[in-house]
PDB file of N, CA and C in Angstrom:
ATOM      1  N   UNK A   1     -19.156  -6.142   3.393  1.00  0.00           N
ATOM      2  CA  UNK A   1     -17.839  -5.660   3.000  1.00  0.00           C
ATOM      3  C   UNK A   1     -17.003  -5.470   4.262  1.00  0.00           C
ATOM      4  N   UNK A   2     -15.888  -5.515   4.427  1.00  0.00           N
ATOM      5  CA  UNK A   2     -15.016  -5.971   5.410  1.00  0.00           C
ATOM      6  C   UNK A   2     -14.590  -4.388   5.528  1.00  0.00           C
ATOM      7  N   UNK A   3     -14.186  -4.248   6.764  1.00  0.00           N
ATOM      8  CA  UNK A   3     -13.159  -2.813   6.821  1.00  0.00           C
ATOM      9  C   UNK A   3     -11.892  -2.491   6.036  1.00  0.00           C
ATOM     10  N   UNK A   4     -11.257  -3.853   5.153  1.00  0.00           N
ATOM     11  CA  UNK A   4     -10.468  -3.488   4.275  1.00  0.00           C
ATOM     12  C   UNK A   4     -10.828  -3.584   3.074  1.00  0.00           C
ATOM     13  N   UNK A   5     -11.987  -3.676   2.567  1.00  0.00           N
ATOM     14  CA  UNK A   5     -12.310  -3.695   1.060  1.00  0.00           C
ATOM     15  C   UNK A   5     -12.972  -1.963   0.792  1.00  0.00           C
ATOM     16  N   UNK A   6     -12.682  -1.024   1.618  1.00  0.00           N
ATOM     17  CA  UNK A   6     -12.771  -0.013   1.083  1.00  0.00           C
ATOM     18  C   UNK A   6     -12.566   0.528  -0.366  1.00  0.00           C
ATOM     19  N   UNK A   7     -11.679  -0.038  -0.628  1.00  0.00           N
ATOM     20  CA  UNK A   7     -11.052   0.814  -2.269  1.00  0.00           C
ATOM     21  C   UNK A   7     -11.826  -0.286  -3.572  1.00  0.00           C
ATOM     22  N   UNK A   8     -11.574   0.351  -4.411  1.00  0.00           N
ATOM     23  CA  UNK A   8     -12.527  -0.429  -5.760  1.00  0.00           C
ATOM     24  C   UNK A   8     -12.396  -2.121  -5.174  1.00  0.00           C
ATOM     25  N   UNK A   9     -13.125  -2.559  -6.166  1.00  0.00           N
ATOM     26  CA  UNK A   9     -12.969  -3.957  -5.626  1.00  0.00           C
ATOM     27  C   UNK A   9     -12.102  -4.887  -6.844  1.00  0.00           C
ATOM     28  N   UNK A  10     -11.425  -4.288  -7.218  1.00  0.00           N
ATOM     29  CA  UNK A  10      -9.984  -4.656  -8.356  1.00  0.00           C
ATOM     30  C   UNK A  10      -9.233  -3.590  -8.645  1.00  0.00           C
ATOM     31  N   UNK A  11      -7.741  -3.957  -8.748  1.00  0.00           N
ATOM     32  CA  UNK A  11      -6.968  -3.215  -8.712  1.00  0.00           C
ATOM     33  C   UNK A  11      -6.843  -2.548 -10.095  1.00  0.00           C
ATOM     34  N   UNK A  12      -6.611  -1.402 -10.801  1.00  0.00           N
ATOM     35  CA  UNK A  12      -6.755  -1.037 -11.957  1.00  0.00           C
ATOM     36  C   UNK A  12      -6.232  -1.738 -13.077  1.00  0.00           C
ATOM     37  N   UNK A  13      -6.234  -1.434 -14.495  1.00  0.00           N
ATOM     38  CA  UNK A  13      -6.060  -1.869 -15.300  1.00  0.00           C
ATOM     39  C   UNK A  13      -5.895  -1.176 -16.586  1.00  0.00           C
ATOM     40  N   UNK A  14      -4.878  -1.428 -17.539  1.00  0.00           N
ATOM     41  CA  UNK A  14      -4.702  -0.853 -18.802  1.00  0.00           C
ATOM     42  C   UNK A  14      -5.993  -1.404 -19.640  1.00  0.00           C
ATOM     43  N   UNK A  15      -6.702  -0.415 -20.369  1.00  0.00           N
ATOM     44  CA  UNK A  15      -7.991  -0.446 -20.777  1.00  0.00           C
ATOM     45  C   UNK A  15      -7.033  -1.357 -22.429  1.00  0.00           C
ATOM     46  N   UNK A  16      -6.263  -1.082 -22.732  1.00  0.00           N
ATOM     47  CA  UNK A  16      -5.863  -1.792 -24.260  1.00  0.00           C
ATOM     48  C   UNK A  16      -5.393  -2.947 -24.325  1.00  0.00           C
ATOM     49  N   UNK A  17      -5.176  -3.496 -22.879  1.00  0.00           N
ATOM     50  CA  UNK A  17      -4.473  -4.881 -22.458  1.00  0.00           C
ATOM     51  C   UNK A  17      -5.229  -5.961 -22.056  1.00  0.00           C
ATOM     52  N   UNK A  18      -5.541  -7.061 -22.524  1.00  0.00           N
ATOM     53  CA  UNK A  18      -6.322  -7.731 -22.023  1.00  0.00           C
ATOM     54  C   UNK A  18      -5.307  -8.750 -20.629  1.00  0.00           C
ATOM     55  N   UNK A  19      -4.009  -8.663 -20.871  1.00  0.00           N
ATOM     56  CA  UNK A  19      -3.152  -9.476 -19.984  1.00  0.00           C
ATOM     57  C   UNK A  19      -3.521  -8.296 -18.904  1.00  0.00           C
ATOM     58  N   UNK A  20      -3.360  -7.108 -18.693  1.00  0.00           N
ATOM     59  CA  UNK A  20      -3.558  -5.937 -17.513  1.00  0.00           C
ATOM     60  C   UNK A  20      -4.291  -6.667 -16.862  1.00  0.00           C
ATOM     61  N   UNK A  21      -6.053  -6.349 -17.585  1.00  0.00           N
ATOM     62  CA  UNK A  21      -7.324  -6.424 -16.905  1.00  0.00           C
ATOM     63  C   UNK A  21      -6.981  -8.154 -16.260  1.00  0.00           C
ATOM     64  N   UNK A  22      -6.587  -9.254 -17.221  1.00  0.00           N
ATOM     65  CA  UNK A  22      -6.864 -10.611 -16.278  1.00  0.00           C
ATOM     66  C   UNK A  22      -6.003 -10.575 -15.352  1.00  0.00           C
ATOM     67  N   UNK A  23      -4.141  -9.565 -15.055  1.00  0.00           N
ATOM     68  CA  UNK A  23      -3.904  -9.445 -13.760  1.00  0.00           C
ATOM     69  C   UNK A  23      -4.408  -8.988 -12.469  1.00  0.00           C
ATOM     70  N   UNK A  24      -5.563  -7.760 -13.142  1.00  0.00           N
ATOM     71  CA  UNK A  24      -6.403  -6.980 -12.205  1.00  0.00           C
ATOM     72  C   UNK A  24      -6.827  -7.747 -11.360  1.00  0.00           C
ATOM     73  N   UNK A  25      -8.279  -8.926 -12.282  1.00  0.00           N
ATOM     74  CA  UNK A  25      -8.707  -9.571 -11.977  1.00  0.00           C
ATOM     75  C   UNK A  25      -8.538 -10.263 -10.719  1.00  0.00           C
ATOM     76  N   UNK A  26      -6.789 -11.327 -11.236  1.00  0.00           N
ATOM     77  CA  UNK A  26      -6.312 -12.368 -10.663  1.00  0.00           C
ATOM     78  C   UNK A  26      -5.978 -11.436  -9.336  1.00  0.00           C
ATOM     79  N   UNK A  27      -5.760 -10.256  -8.898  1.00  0.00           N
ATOM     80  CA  UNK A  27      -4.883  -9.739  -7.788  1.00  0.00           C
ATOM     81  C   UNK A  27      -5.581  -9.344  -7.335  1.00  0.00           C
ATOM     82  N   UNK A  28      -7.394  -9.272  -7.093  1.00  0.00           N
ATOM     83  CA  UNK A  28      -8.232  -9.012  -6.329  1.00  0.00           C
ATOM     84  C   UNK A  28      -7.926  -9.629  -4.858  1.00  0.00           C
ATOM     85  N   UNK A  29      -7.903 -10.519  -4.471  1.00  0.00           N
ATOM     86  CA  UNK A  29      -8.153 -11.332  -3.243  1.00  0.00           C
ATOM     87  C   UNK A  29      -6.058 -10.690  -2.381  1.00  0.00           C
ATOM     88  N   UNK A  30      -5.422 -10.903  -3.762  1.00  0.00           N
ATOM     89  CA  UNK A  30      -3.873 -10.389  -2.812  1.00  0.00           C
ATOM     90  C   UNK A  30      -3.911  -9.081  -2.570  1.00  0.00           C
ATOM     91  N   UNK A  31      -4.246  -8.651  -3.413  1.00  0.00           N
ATOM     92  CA  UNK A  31      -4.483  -6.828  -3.471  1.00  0.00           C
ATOM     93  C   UNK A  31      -5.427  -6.809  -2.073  1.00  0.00           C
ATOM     94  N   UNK A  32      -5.981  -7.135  -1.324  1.00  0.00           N
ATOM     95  CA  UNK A  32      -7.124  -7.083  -0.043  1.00  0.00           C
ATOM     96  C   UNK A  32      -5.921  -7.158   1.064  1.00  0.00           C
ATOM     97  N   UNK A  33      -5.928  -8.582   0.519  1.00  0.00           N
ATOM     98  CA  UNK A  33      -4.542  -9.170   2.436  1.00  0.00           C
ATOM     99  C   UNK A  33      -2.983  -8.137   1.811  1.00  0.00           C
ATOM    100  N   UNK A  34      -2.858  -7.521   0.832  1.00  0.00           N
ATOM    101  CA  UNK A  34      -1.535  -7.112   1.012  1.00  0.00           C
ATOM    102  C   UNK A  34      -2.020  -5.544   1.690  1.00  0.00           C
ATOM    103  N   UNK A  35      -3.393  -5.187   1.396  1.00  0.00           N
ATOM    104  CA  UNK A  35      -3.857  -3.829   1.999  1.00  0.00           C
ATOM    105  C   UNK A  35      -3.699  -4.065   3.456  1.00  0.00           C
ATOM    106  N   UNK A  36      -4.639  -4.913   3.803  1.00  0.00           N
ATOM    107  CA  UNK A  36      -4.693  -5.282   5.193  1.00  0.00           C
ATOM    108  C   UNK A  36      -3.203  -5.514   5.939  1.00  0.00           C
ATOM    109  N   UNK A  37      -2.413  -5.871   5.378  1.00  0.00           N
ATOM    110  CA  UNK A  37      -0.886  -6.137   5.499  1.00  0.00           C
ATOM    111  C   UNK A  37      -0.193  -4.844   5.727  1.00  0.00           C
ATOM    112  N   UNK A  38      -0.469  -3.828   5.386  1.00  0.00           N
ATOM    113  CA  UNK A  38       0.020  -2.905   4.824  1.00  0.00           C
ATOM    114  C   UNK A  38      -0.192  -1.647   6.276  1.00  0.00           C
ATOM    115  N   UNK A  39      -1.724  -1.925   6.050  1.00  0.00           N
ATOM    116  CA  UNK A  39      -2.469  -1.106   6.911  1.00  0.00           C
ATOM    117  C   UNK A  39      -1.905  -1.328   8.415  1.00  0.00           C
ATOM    118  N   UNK A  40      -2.291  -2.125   8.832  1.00  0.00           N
ATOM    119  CA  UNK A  40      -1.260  -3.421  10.324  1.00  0.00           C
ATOM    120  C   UNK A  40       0.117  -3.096  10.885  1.00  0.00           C
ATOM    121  N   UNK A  41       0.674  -3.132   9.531  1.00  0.00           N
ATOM    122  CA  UNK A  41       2.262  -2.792   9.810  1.00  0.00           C
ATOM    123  C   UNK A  41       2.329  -1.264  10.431  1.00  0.00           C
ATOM    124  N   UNK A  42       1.358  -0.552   9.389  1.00  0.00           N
ATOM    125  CA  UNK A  42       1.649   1.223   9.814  1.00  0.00           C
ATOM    126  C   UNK A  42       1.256   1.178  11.295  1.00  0.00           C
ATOM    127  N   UNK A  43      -0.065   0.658  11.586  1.00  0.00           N
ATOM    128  CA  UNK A  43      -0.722   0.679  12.929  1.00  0.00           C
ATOM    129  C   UNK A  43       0.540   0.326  14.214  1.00  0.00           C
ATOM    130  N   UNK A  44       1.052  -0.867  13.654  1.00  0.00           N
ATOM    131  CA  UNK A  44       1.840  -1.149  15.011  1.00  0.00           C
ATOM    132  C   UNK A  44       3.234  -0.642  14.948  1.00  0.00           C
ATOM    133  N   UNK A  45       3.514   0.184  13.986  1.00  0.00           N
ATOM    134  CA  UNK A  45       4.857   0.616  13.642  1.00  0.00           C
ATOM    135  C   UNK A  45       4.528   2.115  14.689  1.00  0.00           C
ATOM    136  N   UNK A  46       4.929   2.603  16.141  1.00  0.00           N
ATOM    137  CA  UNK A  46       5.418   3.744  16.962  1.00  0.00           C
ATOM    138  C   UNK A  46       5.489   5.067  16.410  1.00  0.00           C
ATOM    139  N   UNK A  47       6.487   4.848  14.987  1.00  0.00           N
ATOM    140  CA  UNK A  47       6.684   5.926  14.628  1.00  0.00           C
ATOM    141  C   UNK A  47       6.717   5.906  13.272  1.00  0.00           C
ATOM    142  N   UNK A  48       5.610   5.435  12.614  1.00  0.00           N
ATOM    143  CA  UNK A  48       5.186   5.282  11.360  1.00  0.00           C
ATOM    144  C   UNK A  48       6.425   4.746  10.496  1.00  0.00           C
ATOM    145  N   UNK A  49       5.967   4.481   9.603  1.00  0.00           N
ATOM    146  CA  UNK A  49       7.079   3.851   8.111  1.00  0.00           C
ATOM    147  C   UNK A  49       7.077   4.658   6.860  1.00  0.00           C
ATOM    148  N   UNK A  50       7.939   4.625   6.442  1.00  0.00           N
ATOM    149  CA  UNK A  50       8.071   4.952   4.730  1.00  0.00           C
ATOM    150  C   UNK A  50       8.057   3.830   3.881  1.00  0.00           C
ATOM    151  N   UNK A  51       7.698   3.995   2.865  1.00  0.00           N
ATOM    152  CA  UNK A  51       7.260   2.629   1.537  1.00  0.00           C
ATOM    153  C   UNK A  51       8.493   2.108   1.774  1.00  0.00           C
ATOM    154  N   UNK A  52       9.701   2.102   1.716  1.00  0.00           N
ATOM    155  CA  UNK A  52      10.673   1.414   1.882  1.00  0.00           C
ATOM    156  C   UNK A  52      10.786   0.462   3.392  1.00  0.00           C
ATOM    157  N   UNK A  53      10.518   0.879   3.788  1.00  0.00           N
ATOM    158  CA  UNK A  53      10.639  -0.041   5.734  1.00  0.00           C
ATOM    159  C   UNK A  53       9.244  -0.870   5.655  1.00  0.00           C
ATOM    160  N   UNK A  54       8.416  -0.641   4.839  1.00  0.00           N
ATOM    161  CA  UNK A  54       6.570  -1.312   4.641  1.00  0.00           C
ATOM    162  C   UNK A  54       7.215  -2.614   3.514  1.00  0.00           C
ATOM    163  N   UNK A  55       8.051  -2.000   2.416  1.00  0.00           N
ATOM    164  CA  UNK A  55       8.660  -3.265   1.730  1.00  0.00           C
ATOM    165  C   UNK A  55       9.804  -3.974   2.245  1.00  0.00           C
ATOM    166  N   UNK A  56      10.293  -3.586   2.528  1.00  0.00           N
ATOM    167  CA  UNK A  56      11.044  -4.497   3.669  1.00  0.00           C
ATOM    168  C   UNK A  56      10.519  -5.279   4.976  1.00  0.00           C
ATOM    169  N   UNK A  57       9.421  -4.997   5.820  1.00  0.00           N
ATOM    170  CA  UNK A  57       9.028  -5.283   6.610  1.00  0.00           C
ATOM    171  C   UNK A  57       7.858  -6.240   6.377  1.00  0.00           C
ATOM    172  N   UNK A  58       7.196  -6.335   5.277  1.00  0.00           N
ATOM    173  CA  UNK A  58       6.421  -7.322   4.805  1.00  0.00           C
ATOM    174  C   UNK A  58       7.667  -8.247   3.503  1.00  0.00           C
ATOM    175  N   UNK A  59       8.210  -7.792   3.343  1.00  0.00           N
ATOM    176  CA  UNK A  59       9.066  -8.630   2.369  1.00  0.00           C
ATOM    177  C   UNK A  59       8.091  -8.407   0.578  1.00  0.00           C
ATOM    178  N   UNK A  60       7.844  -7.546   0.377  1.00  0.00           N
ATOM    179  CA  UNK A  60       7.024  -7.222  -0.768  1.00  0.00           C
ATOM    180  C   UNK A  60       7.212  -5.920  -1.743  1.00  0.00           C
ATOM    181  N   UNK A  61       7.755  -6.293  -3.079  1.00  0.00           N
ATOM    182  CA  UNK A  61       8.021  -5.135  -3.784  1.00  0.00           C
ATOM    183  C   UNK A  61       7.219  -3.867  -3.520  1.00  0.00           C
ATOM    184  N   UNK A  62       7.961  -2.882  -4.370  1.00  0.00           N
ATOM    185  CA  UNK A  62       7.204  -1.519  -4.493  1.00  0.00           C
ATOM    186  C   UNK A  62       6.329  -1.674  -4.985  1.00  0.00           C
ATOM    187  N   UNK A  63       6.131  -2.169  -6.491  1.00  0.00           N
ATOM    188  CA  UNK A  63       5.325  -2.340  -7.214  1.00  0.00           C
ATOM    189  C   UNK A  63       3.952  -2.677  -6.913  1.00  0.00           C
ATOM    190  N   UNK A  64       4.074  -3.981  -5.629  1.00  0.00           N
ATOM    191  CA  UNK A  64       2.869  -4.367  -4.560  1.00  0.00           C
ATOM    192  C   UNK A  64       2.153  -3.003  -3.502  1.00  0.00           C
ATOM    193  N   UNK A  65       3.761  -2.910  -3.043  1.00  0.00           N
ATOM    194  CA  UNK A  65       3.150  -1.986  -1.226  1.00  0.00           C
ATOM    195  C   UNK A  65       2.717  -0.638  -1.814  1.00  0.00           C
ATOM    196  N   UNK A  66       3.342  -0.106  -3.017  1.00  0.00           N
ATOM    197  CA  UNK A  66       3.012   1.534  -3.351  1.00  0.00           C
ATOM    198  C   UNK A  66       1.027   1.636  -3.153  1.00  0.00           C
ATOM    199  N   UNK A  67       1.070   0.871  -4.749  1.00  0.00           N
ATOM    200  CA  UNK A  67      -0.732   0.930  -4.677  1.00  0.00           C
ATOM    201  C   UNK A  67      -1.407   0.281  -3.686  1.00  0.00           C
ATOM    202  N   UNK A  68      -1.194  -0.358  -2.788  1.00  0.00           N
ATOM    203  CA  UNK A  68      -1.825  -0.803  -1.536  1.00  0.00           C
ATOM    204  C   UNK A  68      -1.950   0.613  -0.843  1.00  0.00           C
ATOM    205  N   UNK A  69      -0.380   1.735  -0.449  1.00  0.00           N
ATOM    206  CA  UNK A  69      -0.672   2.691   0.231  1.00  0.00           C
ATOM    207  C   UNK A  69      -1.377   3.797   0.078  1.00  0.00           C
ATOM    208  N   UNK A  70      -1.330   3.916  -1.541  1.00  0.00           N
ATOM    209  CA  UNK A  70      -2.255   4.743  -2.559  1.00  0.00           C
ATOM    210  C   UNK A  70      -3.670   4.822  -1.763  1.00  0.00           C
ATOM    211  N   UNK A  71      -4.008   3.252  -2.019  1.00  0.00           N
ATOM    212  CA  UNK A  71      -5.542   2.964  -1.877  1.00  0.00           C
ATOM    213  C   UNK A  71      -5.605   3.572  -0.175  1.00  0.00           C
ATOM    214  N   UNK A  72      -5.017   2.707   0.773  1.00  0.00           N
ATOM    215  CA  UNK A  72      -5.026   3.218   2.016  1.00  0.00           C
ATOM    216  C   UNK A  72      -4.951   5.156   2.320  1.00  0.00           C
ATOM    217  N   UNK A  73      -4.217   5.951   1.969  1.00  0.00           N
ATOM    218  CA  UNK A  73      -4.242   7.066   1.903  1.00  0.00           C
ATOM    219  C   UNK A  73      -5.148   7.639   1.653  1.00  0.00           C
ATOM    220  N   UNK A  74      -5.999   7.451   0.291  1.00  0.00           N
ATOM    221  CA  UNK A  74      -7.038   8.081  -0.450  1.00  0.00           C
ATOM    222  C   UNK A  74      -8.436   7.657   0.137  1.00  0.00           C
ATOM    223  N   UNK A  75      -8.226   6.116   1.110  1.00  0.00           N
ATOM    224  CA  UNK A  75      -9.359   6.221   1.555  1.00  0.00           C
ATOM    225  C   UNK A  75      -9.331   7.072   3.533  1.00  0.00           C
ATOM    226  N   UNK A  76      -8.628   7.674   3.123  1.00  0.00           N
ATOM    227  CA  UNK A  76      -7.758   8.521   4.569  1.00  0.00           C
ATOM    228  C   UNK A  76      -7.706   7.409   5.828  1.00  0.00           C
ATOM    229  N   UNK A  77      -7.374   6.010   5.753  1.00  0.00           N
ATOM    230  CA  UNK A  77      -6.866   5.158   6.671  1.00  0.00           C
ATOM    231  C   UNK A  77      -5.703   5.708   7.281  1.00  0.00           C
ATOM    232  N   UNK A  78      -4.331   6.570   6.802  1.00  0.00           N
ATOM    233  CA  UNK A  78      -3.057   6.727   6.896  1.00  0.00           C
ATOM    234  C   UNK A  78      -3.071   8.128   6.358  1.00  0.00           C
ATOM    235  N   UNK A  79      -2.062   8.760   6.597  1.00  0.00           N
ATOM    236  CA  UNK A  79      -1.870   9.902   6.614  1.00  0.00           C
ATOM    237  C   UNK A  79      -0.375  10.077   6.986  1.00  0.00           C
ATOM    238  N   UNK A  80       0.008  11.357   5.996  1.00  0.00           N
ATOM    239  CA  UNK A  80       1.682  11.630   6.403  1.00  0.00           C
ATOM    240  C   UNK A  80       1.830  12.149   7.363  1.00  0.00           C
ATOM    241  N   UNK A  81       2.908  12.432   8.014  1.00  0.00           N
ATOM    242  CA  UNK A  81       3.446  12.512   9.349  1.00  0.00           C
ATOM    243  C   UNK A  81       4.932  12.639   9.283  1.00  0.00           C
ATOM    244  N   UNK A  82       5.492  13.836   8.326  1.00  0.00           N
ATOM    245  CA  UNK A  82       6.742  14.267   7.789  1.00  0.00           C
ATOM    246  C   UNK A  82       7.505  13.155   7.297  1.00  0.00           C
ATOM    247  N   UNK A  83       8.746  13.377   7.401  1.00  0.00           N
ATOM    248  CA  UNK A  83      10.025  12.251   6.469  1.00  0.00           C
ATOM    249  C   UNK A  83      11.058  12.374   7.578  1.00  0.00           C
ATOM    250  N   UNK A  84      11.712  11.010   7.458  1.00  0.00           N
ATOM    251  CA  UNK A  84      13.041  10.764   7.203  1.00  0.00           C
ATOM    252  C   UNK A  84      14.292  10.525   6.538  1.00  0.00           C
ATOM    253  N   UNK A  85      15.423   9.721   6.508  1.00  0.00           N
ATOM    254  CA  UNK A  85      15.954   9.606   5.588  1.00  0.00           C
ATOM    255  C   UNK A  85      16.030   8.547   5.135  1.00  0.00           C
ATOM    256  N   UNK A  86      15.784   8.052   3.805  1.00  0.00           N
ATOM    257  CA  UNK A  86      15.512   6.311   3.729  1.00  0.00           C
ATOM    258  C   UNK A  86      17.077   6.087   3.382  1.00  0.00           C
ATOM    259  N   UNK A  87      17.461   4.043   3.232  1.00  0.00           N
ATOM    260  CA  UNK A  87      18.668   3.903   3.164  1.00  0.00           C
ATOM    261  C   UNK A  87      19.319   3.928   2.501  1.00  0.00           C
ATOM    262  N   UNK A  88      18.616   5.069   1.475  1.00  0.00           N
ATOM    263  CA  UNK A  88      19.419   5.846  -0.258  1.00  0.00           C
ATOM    264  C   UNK A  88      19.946   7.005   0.161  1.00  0.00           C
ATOM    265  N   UNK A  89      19.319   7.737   1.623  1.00  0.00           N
ATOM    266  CA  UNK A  89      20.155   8.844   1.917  1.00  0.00           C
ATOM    267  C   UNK A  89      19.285  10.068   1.396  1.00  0.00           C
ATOM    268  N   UNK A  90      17.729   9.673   0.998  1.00  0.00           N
ATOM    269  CA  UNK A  90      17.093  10.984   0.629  1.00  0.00           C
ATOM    270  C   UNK A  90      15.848  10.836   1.759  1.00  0.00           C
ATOM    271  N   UNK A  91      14.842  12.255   1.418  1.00  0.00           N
ATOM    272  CA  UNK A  91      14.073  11.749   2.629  1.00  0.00           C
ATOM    273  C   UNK A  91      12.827  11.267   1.817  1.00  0.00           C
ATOM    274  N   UNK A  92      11.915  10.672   3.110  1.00  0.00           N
ATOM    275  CA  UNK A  92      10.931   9.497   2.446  1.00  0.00           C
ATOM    276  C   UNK A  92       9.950   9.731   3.729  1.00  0.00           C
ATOM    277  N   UNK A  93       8.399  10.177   3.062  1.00  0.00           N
ATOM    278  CA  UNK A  93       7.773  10.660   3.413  1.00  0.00           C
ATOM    279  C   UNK A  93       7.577   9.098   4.590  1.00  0.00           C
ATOM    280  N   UNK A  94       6.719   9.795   5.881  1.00  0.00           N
ATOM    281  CA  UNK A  94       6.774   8.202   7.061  1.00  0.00           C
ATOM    282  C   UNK A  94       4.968   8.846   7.114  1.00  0.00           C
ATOM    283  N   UNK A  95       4.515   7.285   7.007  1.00  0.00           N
ATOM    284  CA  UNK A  95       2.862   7.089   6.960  1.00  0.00           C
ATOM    285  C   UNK A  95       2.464   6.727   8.386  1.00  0.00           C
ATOM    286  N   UNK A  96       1.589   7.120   9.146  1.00  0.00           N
ATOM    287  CA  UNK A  96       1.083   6.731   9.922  1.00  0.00           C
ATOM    288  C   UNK A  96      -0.622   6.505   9.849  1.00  0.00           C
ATOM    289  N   UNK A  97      -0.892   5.732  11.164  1.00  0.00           N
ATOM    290  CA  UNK A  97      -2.647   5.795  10.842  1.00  0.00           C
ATOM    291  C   UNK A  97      -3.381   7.310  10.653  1.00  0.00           C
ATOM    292  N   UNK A  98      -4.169   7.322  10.191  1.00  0.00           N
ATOM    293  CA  UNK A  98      -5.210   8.799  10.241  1.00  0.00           C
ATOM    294  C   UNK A  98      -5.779   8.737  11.095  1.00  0.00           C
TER     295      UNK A  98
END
């Protein structure tokens, strides 16, 4: 197992959906390189990022980078490191490595 396959080894799934579970499935291998993607960016980012500057900076929805950071967080890779203000004008927690 690689240093980024920490987290389950498929991304979750609606138990009543069979379209959910075969996206789960199918997003195993992107769900890995968008972690690893994810993880990289925080590392070489100085002064950490917020989900917004991580989707912008990989070019990849929320929908993608959120549960990538989920997984990264919970397996304590990253860790918060207060907020700024994102470019909505509220503040937005900034991730750095753990």
């Amino acid at each position: 197992m690689s240093l980024f396959e920490t987290s389950p080894p498929f991304t979750p799934w609606q138990e009543h959906s069979k379209t959910s579970q075969d996206a789960a499935f199918a997003k195993k291998s992107i769900a890995a390189a968008q972690r690893e993607s994810v993880f990289q960016a925080i590392c070489d980012s100085p002064c950490g990022l917020t989900d917004g500057e991580i989707q912008r900076l990989l070019g990849i929805s929320g929908d993608s980078e959120r549960p990538r950071r989920v997984e990264l967080a919970t397996d304590r890779r990253i860790r918060e490191a207060g907020t700024r203000l994102s470019l909505a004008g509220r503040q937005a927690v900034v991730w750095v490595r753990a």
